[in-house]
C-alpha atoms as a PDB file:
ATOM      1  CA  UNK A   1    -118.585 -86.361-115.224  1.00  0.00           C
ATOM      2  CA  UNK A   2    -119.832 -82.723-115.807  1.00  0.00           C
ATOM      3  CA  UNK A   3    -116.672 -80.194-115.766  1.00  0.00           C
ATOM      4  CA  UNK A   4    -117.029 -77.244-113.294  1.00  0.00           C
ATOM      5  CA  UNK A   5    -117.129 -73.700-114.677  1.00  0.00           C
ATOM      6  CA  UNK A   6    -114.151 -71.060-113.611  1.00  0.00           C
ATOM      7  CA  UNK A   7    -117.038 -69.737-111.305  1.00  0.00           C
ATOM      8  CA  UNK A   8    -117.826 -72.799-109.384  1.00  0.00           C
ATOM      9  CA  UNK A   9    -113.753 -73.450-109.273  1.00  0.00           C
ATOM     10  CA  UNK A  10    -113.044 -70.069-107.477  1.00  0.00           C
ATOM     11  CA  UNK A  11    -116.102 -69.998-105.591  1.00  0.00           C
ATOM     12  CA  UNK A  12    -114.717 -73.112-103.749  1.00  0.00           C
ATOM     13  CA  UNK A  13    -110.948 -71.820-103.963  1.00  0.00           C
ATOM     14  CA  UNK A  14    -112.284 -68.630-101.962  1.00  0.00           C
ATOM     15  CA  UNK A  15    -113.734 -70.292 -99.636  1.00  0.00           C
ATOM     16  CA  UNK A  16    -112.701 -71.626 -95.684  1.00  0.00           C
ATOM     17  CA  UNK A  17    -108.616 -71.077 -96.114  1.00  0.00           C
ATOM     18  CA  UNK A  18    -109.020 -67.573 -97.429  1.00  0.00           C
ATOM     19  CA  UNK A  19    -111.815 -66.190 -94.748  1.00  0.00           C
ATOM     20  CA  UNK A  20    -108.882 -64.622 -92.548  1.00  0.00           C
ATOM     21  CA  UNK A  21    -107.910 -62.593 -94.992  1.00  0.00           C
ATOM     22  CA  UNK A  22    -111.175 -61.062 -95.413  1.00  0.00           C
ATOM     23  CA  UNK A  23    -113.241 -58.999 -93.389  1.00  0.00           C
ATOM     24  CA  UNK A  24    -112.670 -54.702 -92.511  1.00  0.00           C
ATOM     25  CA  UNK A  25    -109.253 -55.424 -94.758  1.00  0.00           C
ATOM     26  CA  UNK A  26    -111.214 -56.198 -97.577  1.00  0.00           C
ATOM     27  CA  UNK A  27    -112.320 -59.297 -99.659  1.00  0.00           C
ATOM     28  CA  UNK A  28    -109.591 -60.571-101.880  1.00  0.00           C
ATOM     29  CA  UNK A  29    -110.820 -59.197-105.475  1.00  0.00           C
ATOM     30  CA  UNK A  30    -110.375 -55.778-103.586  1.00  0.00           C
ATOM     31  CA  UNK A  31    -107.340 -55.633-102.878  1.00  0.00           C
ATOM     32  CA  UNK A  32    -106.162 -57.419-105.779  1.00  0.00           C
ATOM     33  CA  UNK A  33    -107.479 -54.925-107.975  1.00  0.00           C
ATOM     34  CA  UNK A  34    -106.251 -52.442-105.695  1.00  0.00           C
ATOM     35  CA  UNK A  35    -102.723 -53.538-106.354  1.00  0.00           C
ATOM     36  CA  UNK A  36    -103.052 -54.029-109.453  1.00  0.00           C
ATOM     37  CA  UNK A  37    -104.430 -50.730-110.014  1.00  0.00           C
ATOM     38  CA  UNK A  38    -101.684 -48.486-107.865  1.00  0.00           C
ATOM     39  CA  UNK A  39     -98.966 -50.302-109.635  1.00  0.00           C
ATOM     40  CA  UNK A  40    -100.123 -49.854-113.171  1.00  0.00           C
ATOM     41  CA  UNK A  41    -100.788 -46.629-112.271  1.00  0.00           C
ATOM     42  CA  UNK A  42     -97.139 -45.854-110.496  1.00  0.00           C
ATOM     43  CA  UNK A  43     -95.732 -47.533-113.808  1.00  0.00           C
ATOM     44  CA  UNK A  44     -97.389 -45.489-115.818  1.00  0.00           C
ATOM     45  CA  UNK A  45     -96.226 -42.415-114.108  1.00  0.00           C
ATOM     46  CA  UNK A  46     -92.545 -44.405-113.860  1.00  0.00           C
ATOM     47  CA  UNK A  47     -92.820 -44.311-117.857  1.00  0.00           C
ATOM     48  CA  UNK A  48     -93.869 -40.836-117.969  1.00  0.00           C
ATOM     49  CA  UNK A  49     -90.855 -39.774-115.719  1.00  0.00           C
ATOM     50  CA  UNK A  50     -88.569 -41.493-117.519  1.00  0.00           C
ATOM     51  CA  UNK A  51     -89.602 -40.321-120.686  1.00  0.00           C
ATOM     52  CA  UNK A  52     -90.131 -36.572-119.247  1.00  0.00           C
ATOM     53  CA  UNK A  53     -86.330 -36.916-117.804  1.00  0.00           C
ATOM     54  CA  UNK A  54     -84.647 -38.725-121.099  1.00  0.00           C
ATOM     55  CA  UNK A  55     -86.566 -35.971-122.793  1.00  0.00           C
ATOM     56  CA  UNK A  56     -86.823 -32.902-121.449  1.00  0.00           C
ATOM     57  CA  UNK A  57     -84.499 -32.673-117.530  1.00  0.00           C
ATOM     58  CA  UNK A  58     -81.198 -34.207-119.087  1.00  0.00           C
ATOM     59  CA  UNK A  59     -80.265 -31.144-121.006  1.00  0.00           C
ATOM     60  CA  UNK A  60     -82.399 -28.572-117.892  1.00  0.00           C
ATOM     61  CA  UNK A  61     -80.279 -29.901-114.609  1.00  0.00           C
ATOM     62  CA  UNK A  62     -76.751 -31.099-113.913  1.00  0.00           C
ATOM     63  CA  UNK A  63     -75.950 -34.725-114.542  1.00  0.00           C
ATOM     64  CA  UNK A  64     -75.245 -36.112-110.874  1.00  0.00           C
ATOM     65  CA  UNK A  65     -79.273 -34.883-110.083  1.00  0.00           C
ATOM     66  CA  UNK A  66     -80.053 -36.281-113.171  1.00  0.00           C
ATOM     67  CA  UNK A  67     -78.835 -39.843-111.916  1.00  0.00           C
ATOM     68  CA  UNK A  68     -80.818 -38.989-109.075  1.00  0.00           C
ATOM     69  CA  UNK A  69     -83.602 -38.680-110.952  1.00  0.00           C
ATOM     70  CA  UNK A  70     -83.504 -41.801-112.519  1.00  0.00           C
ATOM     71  CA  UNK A  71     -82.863 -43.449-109.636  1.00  0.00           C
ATOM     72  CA  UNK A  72     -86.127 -42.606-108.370  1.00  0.00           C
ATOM     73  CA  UNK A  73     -88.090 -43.845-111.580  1.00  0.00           C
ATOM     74  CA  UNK A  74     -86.002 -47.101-111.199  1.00  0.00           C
ATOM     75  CA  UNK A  75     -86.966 -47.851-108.164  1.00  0.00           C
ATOM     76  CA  UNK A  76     -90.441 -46.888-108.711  1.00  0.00           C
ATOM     77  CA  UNK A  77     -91.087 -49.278-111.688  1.00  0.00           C
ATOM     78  CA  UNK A  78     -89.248 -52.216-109.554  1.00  0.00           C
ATOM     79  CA  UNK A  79     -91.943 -51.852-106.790  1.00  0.00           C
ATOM     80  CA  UNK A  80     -94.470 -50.913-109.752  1.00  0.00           C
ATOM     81  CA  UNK A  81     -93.811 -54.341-111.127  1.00  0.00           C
ATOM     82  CA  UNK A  82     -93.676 -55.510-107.382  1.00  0.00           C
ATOM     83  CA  UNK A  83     -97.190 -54.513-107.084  1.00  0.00           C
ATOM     84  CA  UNK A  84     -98.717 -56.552-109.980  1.00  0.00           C
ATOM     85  CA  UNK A  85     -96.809 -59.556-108.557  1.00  0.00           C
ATOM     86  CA  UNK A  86     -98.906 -58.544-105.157  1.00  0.00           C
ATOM     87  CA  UNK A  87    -101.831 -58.587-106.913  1.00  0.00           C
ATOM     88  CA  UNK A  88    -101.327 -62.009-108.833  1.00  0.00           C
ATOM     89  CA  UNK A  89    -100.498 -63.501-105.123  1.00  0.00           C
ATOM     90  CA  UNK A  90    -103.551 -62.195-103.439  1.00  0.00           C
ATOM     91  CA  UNK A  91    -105.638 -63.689-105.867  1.00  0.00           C
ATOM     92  CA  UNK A  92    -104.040 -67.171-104.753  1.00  0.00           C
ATOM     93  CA  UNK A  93    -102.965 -66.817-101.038  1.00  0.00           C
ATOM     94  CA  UNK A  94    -104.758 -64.040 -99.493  1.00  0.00           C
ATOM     95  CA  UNK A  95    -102.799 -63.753 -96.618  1.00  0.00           C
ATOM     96  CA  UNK A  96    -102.672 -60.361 -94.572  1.00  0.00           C
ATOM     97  CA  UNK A  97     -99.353 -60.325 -94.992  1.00  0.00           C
ATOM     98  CA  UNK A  98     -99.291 -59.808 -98.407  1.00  0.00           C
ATOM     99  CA  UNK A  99    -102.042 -57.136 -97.796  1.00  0.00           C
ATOM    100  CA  UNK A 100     -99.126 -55.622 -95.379  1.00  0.00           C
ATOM    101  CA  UNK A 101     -96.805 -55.677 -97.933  1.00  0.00           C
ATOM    102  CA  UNK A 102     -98.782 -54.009-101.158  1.00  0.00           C
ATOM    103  CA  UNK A 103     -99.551 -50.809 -98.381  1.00  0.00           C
ATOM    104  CA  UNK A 104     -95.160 -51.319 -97.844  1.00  0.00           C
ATOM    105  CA  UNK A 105     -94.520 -51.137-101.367  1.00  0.00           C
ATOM    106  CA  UNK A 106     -96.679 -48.222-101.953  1.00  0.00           C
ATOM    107  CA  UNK A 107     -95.313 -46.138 -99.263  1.00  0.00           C
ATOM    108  CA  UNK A 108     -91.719 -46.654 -99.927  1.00  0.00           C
ATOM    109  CA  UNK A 109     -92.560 -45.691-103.522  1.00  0.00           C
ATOM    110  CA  UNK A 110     -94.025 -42.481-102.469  1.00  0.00           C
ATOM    111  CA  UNK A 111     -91.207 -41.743 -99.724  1.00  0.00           C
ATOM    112  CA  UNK A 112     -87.984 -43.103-101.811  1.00  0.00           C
ATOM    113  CA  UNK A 113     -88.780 -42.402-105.212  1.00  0.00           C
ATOM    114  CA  UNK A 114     -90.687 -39.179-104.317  1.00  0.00           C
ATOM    115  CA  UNK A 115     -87.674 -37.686-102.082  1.00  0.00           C
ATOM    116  CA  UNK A 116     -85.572 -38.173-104.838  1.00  0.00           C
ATOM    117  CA  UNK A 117     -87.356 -36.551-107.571  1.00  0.00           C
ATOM    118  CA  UNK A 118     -87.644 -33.706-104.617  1.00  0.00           C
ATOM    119  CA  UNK A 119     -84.098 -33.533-104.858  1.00  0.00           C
ATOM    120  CA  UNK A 120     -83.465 -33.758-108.746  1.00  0.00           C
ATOM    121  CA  UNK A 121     -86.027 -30.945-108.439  1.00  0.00           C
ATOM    122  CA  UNK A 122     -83.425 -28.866-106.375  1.00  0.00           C
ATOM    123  CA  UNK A 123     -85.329 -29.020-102.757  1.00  0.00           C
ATOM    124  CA  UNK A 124     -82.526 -28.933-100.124  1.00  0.00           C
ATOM    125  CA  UNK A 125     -80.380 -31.536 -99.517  1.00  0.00           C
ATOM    126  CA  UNK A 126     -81.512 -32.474 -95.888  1.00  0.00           C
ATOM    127  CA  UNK A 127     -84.590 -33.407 -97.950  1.00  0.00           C
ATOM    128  CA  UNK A 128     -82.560 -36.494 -98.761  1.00  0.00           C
ATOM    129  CA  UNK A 129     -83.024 -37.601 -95.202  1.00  0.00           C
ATOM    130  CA  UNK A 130     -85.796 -39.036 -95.842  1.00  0.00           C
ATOM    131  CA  UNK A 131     -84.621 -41.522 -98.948  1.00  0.00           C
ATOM    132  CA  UNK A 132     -83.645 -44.259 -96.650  1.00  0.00           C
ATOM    133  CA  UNK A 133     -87.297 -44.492 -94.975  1.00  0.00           C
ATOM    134  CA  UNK A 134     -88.675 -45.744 -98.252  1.00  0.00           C
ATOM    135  CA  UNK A 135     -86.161 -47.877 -98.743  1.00  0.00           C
ATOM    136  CA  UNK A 136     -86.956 -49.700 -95.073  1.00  0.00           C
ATOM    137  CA  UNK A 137     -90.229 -49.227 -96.379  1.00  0.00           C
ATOM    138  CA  UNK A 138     -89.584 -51.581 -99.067  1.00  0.00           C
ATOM    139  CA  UNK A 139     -87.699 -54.073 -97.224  1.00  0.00           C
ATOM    140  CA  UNK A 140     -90.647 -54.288 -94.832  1.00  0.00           C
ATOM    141  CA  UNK A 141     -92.663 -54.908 -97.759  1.00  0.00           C
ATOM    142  CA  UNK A 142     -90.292 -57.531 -99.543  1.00  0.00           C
ATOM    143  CA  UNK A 143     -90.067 -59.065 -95.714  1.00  0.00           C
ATOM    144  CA  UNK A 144     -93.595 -59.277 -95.382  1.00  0.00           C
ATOM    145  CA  UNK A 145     -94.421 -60.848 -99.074  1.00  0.00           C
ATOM    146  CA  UNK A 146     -92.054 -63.644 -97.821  1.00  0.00           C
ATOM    147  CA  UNK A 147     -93.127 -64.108 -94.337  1.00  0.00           C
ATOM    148  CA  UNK A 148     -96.542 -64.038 -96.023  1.00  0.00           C
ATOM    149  CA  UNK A 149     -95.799 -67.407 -98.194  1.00  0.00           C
ATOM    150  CA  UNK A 150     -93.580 -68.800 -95.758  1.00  0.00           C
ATOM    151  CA  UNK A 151     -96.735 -68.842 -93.207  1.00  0.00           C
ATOM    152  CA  UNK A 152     -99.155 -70.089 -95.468  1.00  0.00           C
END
């Protein structure tokens, strides 16, 4: 008995149970590496900030926008990390949902942890109206990840 290649293994893996997931949303290495890429690259910058505000803001502002700060790159490596788990699911159950979820993640990233380094950065404090929409953001996206398996 001749053993099959990786090739010949996922090119019968991708096959009939994953063709809904394809199509205008893109084909499953796609967005894969498209998760994979956005949250390497928001951990990357979450590493940066970190380092930038151990570094260089914690003696430059006052401690309580400091926390604020860090809140922000906390949150932003959790849904960094969040990503790359995206990723590693699409590549197994390329479900929409999931697809739902990465574009979730990423938003509430760029609303929550963005809003908050807005107000670290002094911008007024109205500004921090808009916190709690990327963090609905990411409970859409945590929502959908698990609807996503729960359907499958």
């Amino acid at each position: 008995m001749e053993r099959e290649t990786g090739e010949e293994v996922n090119r019968g893996v991708m096959d009939a149970p994953h063709a809904q997931a394809r199509g205008a949303s893109g084909s499953p290495s796609e967005m894969d590496r498209l998760f994979f890429i956005a949250g390497a690259t928001f951990a990357l910058i979450g590493v940066a900030s970190g380092a930038f505000g151990a570094h260089f803001l914690s003696a430059r502002i006052p401690a309580e926008r400091l926390v604020t700060f860090e809140t922000g790159v906390r949150y932003q490596m959790y849904h960094a990390l969040g990503l790359l788990a995206l990723a590693a699911a699409w590549t197994r159950w390329p479900v929409a949902l999931l697809q739902t979820a990465g574009w979730l993640l990423m938003a509430g990233i760029v609303i929550f942890s963005g809003s908050l380094y807005a107000l670290a950065f002094g911008a007024p404090r109205w500004f921090g109206a808009i916190t709690p929409l990327g963090g609905l953001s990411f409970l859409a996206g945590w929502v959908c990840a698990i609807l996503a398996l729960l359907r499958r």
